[in-house]
N, C-alpha and C. Protein backbone atom coordinates (compact mmCIF):
# COMPACT_ATOMS: atom_id res chain seq x y z
N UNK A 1 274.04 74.96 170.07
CA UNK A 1 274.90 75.12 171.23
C UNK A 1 274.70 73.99 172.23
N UNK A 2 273.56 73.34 172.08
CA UNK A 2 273.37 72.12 173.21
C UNK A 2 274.23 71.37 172.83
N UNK A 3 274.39 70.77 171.27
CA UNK A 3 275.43 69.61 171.23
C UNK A 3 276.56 69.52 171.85
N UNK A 4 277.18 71.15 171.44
CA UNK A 4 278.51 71.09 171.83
C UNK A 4 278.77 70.96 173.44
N UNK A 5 277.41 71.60 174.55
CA UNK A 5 277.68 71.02 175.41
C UNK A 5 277.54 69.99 175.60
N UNK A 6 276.74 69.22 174.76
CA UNK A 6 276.67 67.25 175.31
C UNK A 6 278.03 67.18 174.81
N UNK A 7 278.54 67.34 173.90
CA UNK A 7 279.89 66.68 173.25
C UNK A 7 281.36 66.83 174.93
N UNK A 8 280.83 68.45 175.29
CA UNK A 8 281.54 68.55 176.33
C UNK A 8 281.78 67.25 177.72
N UNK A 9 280.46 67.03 177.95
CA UNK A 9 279.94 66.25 178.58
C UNK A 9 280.60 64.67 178.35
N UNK A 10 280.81 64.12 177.17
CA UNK A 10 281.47 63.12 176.74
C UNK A 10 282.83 62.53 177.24
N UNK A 11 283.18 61.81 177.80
CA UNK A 11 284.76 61.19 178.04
C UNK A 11 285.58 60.77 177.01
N UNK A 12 286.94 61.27 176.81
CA UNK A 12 287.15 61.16 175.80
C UNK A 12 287.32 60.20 175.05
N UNK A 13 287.08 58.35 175.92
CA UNK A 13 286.72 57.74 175.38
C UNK A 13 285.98 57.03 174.07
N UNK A 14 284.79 57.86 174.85
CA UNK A 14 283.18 57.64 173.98
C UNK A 14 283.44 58.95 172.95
N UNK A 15 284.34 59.92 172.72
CA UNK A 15 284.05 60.94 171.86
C UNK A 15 285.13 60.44 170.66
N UNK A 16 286.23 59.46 171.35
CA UNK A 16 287.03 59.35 169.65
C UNK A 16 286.01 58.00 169.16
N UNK A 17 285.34 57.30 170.14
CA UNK A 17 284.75 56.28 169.52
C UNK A 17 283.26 56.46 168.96
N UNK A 18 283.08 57.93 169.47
CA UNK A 18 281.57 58.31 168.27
C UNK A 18 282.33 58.95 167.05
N UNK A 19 283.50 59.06 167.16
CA UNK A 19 283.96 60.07 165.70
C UNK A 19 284.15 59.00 165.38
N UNK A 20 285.43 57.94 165.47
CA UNK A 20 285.04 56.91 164.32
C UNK A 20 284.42 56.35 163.84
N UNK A 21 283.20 55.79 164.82
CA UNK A 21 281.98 55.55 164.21
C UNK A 21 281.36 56.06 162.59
N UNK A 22 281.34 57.31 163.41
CA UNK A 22 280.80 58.17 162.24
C UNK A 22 281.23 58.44 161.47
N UNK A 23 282.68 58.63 161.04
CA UNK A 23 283.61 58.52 160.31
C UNK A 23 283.40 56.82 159.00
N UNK A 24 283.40 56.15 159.87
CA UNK A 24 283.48 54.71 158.71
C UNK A 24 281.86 54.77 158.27
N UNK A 25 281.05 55.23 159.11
CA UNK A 25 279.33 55.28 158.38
C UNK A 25 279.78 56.28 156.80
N UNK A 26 280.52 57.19 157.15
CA UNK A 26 280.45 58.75 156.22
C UNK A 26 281.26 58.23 155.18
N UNK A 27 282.65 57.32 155.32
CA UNK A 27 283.24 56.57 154.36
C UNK A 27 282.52 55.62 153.75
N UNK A 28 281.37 54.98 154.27
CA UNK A 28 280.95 53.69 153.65
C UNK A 28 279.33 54.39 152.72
N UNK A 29 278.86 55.45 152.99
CA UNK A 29 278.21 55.84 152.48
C UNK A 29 278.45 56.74 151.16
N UNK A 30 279.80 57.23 151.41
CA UNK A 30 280.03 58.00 150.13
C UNK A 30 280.53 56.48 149.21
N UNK A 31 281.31 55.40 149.80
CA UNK A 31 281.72 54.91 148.42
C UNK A 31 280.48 54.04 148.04
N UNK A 32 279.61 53.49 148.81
CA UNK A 32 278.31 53.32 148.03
C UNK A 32 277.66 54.38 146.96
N UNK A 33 277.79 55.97 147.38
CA UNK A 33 277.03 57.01 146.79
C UNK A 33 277.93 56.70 145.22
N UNK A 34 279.52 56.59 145.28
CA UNK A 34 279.99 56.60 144.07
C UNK A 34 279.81 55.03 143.36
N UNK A 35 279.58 53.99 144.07
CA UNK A 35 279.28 52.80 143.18
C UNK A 35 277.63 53.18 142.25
N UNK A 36 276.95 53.43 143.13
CA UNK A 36 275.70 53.91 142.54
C UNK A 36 275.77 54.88 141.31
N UNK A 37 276.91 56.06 141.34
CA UNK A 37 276.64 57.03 140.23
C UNK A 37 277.50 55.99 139.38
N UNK A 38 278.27 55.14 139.47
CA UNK A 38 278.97 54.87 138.34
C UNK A 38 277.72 53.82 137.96
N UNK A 39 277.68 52.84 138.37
CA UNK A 39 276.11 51.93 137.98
C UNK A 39 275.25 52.88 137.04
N UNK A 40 275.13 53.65 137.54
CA UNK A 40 273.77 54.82 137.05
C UNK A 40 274.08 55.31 135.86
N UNK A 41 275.57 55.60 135.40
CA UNK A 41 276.29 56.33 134.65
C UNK A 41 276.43 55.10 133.21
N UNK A 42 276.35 53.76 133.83
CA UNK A 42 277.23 52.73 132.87
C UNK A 42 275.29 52.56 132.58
N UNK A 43 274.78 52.21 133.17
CA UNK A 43 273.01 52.17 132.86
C UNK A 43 272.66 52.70 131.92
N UNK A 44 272.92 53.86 132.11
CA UNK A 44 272.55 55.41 131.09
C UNK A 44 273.12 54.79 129.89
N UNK A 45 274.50 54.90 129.59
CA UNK A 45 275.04 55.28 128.56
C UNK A 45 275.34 53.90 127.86
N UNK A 46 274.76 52.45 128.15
CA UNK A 46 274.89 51.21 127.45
C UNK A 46 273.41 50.69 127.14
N UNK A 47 272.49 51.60 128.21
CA UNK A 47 271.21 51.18 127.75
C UNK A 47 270.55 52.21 126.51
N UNK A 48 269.60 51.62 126.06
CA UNK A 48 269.18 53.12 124.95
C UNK A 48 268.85 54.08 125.70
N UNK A 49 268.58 55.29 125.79
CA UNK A 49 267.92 56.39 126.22
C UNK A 49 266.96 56.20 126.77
N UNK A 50 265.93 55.83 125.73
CA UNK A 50 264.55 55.96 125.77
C UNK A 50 264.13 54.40 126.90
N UNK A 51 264.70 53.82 127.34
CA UNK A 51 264.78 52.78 127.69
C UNK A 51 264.81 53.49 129.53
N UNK A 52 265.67 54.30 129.76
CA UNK A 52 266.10 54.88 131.12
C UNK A 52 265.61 56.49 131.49
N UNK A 53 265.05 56.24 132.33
CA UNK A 53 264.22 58.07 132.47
C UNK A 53 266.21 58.67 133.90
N UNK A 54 265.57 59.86 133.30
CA UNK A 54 266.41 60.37 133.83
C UNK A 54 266.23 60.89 135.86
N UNK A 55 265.16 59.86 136.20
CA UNK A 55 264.09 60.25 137.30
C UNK A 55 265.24 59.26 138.05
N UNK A 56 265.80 58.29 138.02
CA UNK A 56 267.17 56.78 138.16
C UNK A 56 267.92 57.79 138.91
N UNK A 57 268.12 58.81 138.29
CA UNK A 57 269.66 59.38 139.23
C UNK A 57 269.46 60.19 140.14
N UNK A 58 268.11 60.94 140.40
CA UNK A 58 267.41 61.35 141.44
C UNK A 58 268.12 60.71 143.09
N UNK A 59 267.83 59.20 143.49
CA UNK A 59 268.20 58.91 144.49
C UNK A 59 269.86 58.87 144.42
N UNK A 60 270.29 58.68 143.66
CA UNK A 60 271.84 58.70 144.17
C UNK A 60 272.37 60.59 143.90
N UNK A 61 272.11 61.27 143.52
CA UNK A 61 272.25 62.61 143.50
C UNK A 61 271.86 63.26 145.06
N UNK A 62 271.24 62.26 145.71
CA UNK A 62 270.42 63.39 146.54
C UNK A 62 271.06 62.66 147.75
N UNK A 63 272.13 61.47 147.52
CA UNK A 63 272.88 61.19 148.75
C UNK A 63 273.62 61.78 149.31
N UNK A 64 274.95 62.56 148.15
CA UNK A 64 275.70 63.25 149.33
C UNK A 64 274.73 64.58 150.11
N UNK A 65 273.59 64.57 149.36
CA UNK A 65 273.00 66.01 150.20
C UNK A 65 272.59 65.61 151.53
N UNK A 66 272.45 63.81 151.77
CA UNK A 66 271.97 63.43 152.66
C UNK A 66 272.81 63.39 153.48
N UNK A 67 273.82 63.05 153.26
CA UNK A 67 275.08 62.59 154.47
C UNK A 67 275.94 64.25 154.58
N UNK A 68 275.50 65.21 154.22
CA UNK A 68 275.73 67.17 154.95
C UNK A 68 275.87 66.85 156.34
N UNK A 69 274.43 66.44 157.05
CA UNK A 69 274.23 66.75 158.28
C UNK A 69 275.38 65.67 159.52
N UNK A 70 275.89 64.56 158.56
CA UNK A 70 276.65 63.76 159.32
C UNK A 70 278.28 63.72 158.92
N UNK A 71 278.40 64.48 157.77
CA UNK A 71 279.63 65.33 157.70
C UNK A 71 279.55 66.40 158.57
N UNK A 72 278.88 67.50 158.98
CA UNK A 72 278.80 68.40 160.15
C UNK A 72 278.73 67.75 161.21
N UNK A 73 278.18 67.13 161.76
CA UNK A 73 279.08 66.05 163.17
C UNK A 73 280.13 66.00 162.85
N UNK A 74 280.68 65.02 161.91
CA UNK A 74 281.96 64.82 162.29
C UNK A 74 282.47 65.76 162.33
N UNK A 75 282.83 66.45 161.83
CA UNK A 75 283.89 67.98 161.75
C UNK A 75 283.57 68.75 163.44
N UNK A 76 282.10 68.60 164.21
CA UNK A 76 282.31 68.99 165.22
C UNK A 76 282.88 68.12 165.92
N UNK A 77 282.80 67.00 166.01
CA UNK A 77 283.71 65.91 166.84
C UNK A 77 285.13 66.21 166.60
N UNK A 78 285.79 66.68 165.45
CA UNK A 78 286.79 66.28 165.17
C UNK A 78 287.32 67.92 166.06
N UNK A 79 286.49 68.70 165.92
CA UNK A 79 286.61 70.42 166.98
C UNK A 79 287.50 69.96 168.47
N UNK A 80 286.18 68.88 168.74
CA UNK A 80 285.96 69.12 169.73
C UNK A 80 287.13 68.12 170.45
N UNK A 81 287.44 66.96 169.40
CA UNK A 81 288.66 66.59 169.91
C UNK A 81 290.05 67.24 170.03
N UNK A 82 290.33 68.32 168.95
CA UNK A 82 291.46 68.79 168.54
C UNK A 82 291.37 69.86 170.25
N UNK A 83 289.75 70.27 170.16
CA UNK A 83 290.31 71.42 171.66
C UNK A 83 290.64 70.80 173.16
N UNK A 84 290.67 69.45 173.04
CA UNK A 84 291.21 68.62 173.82
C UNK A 84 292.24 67.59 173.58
N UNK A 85 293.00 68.23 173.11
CA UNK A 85 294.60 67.70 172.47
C UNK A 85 294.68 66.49 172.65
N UNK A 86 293.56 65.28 171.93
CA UNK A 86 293.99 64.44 171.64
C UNK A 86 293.95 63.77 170.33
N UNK A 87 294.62 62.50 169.76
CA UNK A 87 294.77 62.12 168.93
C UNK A 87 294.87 63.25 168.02
């Protein structure tokens, strides 16, 4: 409940320009997350098996779990803009 009052607190300036922000971080991190599984995917299946542990896909599996907490920002930014009818 504190955020949403800091978010309150915000001009609506600084609030569409922390959502986009965060917005192009959340875009540029998922299409890294998908260059990585495809890398990971073409690795796997051109290298031998026994050659690649399956321990490789660990870090890119565990990205989108990472970027949850900055998909939930945005979606409150995006609240908190819509309850102030802009953009």
């Amino acid at each position: 409940m504190d955020q949403k009052n800091n978010l309150s607190e915000l001009s609506d300036e600084k609030l569409l320009k922390r959502r986009d922000l965060l917005k192009g971080v959340l875009i540029g991190m998922y299409a890294i997350c998908i260059l990585m599984i495809v890398l990971l995917v073409y690795i796997f299946f051109y290298k031998s098996y026994s050659e690649v542990s399956i321990a490789t896909f660990i870090p890119a599996m565990m990205l989108p779990v990472i970027t949850l907490p900055l998909l939930f920002q945005v979606n409150t930014l995006n609240k908190e803009v819509k309850s102030r009818n802009l953009k």
